[in-house]
PDB file of N, CA and C in Angstrom:
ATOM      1  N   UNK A   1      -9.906   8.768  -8.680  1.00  0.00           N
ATOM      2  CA  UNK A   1      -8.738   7.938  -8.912  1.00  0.00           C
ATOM      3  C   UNK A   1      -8.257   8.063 -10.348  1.00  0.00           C
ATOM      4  N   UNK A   2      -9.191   8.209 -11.299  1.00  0.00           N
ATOM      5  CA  UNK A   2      -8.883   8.144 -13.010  1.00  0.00           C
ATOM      6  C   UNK A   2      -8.189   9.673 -13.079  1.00  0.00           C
ATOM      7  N   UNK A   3      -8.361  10.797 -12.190  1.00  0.00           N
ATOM      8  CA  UNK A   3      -8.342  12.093 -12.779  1.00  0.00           C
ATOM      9  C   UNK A   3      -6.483  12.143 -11.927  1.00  0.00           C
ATOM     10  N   UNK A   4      -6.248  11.442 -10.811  1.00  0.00           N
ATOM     11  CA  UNK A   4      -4.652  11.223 -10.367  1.00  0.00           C
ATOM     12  C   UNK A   4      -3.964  10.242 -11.418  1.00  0.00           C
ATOM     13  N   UNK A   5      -4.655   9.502 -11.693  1.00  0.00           N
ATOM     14  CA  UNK A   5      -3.788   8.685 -13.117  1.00  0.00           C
ATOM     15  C   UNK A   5      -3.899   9.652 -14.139  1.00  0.00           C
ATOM     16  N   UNK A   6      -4.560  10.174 -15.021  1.00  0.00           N
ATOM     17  CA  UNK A   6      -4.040  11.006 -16.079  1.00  0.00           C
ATOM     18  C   UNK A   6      -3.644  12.336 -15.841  1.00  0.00           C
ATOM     19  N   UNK A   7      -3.201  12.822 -14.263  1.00  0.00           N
ATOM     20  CA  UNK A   7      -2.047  13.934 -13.991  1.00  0.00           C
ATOM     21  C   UNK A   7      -0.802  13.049 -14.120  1.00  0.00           C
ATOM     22  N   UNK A   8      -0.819  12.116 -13.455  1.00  0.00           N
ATOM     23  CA  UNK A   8       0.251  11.242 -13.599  1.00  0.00           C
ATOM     24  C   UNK A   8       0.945  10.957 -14.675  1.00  0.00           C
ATOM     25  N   UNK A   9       0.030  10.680 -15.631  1.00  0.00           N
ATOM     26  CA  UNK A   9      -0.053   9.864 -17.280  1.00  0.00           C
ATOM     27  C   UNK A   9       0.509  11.323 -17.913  1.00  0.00           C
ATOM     28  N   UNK A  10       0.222  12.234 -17.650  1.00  0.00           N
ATOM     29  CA  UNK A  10       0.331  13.661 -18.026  1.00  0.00           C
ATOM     30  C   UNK A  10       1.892  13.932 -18.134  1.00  0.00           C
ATOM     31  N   UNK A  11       2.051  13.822 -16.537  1.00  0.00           N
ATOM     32  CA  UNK A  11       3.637  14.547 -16.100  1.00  0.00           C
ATOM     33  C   UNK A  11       4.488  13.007 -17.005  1.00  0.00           C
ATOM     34  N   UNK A  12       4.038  12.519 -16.935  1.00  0.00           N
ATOM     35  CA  UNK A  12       5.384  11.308 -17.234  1.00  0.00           C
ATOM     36  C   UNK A  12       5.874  11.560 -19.165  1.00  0.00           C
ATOM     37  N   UNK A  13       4.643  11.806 -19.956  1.00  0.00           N
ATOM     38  CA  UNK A  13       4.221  12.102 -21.149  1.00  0.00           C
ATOM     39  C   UNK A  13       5.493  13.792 -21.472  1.00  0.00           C
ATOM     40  N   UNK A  14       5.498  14.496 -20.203  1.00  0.00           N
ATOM     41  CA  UNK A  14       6.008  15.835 -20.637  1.00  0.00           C
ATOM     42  C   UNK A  14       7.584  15.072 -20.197  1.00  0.00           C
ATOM     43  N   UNK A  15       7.927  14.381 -19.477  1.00  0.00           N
ATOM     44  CA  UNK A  15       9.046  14.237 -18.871  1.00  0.00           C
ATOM     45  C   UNK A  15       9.636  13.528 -19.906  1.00  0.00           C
ATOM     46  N   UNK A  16       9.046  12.544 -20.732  1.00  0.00           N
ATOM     47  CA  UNK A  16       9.638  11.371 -22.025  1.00  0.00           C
ATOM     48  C   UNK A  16       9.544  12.799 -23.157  1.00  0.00           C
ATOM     49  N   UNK A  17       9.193  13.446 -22.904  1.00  0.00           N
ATOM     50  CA  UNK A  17       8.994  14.335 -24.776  1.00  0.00           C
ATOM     51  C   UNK A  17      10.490  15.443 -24.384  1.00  0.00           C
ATOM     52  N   UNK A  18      10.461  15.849 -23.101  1.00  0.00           N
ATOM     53  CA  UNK A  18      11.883  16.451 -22.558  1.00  0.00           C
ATOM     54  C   UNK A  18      13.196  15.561 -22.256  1.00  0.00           C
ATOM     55  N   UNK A  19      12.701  14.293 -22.364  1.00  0.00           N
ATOM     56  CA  UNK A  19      14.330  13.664 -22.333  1.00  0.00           C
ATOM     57  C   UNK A  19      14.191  13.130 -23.722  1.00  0.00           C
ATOM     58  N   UNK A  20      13.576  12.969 -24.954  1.00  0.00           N
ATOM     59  CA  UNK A  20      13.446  13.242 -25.905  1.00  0.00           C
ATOM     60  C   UNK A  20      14.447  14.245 -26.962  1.00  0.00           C
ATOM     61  N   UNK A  21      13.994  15.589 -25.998  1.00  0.00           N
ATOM     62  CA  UNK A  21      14.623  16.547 -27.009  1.00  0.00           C
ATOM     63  C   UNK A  21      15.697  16.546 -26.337  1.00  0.00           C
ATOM     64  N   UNK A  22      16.201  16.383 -25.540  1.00  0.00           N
ATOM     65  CA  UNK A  22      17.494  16.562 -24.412  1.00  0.00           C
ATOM     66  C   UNK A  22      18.035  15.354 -25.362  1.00  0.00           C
ATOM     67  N   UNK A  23      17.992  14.516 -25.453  1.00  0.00           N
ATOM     68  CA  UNK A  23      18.716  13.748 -27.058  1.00  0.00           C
ATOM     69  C   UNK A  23      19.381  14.302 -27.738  1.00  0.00           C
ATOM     70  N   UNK A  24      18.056  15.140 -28.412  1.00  0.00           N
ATOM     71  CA  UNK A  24      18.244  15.212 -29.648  1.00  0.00           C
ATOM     72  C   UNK A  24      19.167  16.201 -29.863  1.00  0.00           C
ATOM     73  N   UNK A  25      19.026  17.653 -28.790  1.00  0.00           N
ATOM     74  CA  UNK A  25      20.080  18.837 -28.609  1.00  0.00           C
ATOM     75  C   UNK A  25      21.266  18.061 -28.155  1.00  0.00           C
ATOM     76  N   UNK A  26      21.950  16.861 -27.324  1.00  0.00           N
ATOM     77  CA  UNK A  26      23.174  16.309 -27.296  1.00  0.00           C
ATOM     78  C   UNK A  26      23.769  15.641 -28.612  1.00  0.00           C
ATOM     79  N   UNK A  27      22.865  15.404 -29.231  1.00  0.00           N
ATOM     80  CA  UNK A  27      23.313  14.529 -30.492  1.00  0.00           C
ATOM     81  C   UNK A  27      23.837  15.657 -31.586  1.00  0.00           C
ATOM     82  N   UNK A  28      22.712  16.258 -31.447  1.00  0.00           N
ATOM     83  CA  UNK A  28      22.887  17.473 -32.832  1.00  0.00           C
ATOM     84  C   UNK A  28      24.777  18.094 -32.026  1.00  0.00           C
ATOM     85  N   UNK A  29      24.582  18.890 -30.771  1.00  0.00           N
ATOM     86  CA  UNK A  29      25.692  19.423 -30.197  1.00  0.00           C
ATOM     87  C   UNK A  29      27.190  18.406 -30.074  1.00  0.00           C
ATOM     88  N   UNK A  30      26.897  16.736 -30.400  1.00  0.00           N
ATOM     89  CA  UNK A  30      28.013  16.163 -30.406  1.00  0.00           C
ATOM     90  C   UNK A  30      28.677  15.704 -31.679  1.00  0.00           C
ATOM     91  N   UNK A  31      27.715  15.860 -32.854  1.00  0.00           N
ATOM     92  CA  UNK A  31      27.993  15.973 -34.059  1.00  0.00           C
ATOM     93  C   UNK A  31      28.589  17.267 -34.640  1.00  0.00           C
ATOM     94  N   UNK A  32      28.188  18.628 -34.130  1.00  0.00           N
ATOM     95  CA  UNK A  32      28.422  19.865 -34.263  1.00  0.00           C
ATOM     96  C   UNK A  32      30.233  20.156 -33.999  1.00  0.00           C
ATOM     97  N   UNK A  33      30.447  19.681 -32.594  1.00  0.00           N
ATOM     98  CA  UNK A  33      31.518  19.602 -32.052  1.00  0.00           C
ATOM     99  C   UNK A  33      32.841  18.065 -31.679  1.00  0.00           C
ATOM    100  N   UNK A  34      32.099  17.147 -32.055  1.00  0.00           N
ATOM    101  CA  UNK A  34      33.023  16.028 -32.266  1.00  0.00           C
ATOM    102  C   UNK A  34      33.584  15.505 -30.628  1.00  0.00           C
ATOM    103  N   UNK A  35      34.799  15.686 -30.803  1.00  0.00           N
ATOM    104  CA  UNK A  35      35.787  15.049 -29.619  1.00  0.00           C
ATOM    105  C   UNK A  35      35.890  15.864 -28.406  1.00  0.00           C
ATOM    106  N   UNK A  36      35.700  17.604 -29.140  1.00  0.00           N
ATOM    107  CA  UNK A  36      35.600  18.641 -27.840  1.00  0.00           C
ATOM    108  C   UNK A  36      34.233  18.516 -27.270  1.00  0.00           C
ATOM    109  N   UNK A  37      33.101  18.164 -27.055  1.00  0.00           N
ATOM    110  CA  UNK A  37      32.036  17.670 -26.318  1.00  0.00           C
ATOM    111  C   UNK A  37      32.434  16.767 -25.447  1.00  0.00           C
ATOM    112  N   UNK A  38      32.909  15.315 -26.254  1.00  0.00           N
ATOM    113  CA  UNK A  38      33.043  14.798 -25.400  1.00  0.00           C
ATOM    114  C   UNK A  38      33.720  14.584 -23.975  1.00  0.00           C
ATOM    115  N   UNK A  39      34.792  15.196 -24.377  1.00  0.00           N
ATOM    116  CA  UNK A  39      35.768  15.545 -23.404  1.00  0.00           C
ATOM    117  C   UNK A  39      35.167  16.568 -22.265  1.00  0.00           C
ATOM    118  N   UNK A  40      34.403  17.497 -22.767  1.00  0.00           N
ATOM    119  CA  UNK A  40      33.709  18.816 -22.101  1.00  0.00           C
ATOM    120  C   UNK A  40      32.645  18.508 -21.019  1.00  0.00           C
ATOM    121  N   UNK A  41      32.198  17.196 -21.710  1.00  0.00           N
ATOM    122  CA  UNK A  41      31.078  16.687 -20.892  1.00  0.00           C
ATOM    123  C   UNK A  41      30.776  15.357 -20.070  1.00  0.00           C
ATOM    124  N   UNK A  42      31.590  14.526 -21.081  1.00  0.00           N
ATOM    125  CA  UNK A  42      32.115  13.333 -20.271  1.00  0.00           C
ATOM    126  C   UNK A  42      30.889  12.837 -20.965  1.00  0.00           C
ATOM    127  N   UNK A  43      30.189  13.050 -22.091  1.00  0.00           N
ATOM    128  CA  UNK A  43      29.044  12.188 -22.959  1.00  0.00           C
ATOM    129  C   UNK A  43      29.486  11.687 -24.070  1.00  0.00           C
ATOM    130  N   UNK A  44      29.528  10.680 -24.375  1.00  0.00           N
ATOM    131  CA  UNK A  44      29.113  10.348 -26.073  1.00  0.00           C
ATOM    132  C   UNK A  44      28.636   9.602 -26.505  1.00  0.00           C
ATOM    133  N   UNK A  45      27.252  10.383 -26.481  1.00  0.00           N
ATOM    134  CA  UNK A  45      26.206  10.056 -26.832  1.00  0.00           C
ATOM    135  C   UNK A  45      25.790   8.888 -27.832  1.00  0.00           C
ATOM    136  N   UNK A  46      26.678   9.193 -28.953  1.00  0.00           N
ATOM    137  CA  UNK A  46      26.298   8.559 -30.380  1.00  0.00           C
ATOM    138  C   UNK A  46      26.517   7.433 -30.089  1.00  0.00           C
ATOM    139  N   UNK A  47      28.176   7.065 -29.520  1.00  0.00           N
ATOM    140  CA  UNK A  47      28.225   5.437 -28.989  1.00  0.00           C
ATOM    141  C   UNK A  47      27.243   4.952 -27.788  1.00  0.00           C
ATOM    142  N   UNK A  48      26.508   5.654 -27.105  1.00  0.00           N
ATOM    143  CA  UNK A  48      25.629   4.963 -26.465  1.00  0.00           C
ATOM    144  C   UNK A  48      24.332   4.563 -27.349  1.00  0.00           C
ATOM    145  N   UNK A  49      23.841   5.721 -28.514  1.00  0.00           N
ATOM    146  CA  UNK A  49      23.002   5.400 -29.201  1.00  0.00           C
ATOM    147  C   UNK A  49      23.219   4.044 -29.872  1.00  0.00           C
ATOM    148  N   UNK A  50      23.971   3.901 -29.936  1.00  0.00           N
ATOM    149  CA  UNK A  50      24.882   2.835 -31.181  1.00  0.00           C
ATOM    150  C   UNK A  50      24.927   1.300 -30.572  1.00  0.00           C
ATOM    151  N   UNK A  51      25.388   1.491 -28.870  1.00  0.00           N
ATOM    152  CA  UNK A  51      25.409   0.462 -28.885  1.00  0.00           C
ATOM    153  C   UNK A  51      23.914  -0.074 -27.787  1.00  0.00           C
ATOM    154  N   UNK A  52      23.246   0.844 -27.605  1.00  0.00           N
ATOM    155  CA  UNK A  52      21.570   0.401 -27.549  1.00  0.00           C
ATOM    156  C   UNK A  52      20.768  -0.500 -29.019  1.00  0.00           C
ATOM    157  N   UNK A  53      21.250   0.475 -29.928  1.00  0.00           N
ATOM    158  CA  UNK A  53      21.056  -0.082 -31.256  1.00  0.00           C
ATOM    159  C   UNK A  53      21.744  -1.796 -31.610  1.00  0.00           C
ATOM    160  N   UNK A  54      22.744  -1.314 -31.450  1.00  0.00           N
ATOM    161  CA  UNK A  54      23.436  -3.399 -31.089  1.00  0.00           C
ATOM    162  C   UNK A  54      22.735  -4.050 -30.487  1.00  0.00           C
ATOM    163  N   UNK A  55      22.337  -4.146 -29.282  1.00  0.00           N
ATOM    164  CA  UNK A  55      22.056  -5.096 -28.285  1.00  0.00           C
ATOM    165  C   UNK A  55      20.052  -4.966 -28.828  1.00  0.00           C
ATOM    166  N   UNK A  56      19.555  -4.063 -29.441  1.00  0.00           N
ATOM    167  CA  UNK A  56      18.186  -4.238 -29.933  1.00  0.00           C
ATOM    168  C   UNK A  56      18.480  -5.758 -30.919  1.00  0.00           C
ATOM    169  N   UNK A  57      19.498  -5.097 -32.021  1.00  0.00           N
ATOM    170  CA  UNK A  57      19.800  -5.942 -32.995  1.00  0.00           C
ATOM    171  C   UNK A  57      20.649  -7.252 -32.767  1.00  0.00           C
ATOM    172  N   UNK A  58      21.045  -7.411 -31.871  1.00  0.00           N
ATOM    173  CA  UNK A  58      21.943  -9.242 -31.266  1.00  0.00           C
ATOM    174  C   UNK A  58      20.928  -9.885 -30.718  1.00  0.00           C
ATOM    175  N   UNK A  59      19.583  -9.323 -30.336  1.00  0.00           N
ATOM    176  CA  UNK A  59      18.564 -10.102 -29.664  1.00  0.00           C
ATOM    177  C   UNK A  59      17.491 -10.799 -30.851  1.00  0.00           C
ATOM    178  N   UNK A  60      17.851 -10.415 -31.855  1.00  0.00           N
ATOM    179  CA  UNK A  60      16.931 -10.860 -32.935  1.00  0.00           C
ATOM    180  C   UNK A  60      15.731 -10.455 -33.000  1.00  0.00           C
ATOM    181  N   UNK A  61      14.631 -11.726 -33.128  1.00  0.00           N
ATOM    182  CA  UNK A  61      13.295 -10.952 -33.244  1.00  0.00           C
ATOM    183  C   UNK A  61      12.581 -10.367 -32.181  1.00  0.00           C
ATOM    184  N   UNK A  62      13.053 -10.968 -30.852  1.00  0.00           N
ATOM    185  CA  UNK A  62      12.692  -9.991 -29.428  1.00  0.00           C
ATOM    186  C   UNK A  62      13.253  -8.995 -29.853  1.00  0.00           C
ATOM    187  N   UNK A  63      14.486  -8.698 -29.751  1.00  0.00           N
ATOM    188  CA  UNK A  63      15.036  -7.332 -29.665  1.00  0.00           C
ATOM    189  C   UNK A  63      13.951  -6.265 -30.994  1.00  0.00           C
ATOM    190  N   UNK A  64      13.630  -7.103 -32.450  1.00  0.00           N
ATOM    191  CA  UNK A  64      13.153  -6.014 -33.263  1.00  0.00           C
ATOM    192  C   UNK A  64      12.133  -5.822 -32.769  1.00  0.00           C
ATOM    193  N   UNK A  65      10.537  -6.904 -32.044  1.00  0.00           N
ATOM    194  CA  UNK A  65       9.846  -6.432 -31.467  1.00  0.00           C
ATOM    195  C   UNK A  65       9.665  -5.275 -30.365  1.00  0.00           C
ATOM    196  N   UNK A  66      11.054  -5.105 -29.404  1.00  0.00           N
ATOM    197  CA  UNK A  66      11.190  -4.695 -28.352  1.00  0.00           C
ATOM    198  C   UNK A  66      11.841  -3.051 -28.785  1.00  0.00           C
ATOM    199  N   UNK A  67      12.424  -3.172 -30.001  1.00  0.00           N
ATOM    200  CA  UNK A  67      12.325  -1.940 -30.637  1.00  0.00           C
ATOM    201  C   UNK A  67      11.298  -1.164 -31.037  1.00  0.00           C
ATOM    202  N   UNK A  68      10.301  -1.850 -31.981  1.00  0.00           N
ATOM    203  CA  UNK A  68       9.096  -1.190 -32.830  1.00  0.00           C
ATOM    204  C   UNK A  68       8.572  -0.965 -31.411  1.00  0.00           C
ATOM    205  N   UNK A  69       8.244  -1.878 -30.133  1.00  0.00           N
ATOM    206  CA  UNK A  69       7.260  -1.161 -28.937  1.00  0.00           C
ATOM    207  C   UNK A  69       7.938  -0.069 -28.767  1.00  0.00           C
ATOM    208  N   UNK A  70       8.905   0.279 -28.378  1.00  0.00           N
ATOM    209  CA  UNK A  70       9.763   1.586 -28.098  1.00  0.00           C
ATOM    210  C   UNK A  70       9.255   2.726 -28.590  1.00  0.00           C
ATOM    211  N   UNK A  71       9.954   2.232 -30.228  1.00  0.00           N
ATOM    212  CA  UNK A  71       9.313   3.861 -31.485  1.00  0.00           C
ATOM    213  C   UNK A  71       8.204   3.693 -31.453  1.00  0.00           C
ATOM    214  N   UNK A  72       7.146   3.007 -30.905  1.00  0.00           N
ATOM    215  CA  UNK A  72       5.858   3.266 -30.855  1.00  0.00           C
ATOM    216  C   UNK A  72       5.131   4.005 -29.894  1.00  0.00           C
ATOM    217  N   UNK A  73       5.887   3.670 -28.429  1.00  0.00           N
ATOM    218  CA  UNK A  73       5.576   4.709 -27.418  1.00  0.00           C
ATOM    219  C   UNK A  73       5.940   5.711 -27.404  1.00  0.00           C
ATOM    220  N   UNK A  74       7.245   5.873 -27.924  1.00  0.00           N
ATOM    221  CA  UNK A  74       7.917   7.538 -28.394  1.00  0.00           C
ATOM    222  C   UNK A  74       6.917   8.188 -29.224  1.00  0.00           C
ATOM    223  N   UNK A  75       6.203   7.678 -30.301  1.00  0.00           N
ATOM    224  CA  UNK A  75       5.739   8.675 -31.732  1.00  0.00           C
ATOM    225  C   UNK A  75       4.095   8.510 -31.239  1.00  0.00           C
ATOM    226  N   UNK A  76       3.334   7.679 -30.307  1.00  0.00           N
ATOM    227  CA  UNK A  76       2.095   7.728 -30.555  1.00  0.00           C
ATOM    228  C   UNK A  76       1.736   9.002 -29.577  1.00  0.00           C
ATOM    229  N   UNK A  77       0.471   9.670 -30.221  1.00  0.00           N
ATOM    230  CA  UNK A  77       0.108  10.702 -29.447  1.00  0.00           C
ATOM    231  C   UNK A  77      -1.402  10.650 -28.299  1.00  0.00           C
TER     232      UNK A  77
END
């Protein structure tokens, strides 16, 4: 049972580090290109980043707690 939980624990770990960089290549590519992305793709990104970032920050100290858990599951290895 422990060895199907950490295939599990495994695939989910590769799937968050690939929607990760899938970020980070939209962000870099919507900064690169501006208004023609967006239009191209129907993303923009940055205002979604932005306003995830709001609603962390209108919740106060839940929301900053509920942030640091976040960047903590993202960066721990």
């Amino acid at each position: 049972m422990t060895a199907l939980l950490d295939k599990l624990k495994g695939y989910l770990k590769d799937a968050l580090e690939i929607a990760l960089w899938l970020v980070a290549l939209l962000t870099l590519l919507q900064v690169l290109f501006g208004d023609s992305f967006v239009q191209l793709f129907a993303i923009d990104i940055l205002s979604n980043i932005g306003g995830l970032m709001s609603q962390f920050g209108s919740e106060g100290l839940v929301g900053l707690i509920a942030a640091g858990l976040v960047a903590y599951l993202i960066v721990r290895k």
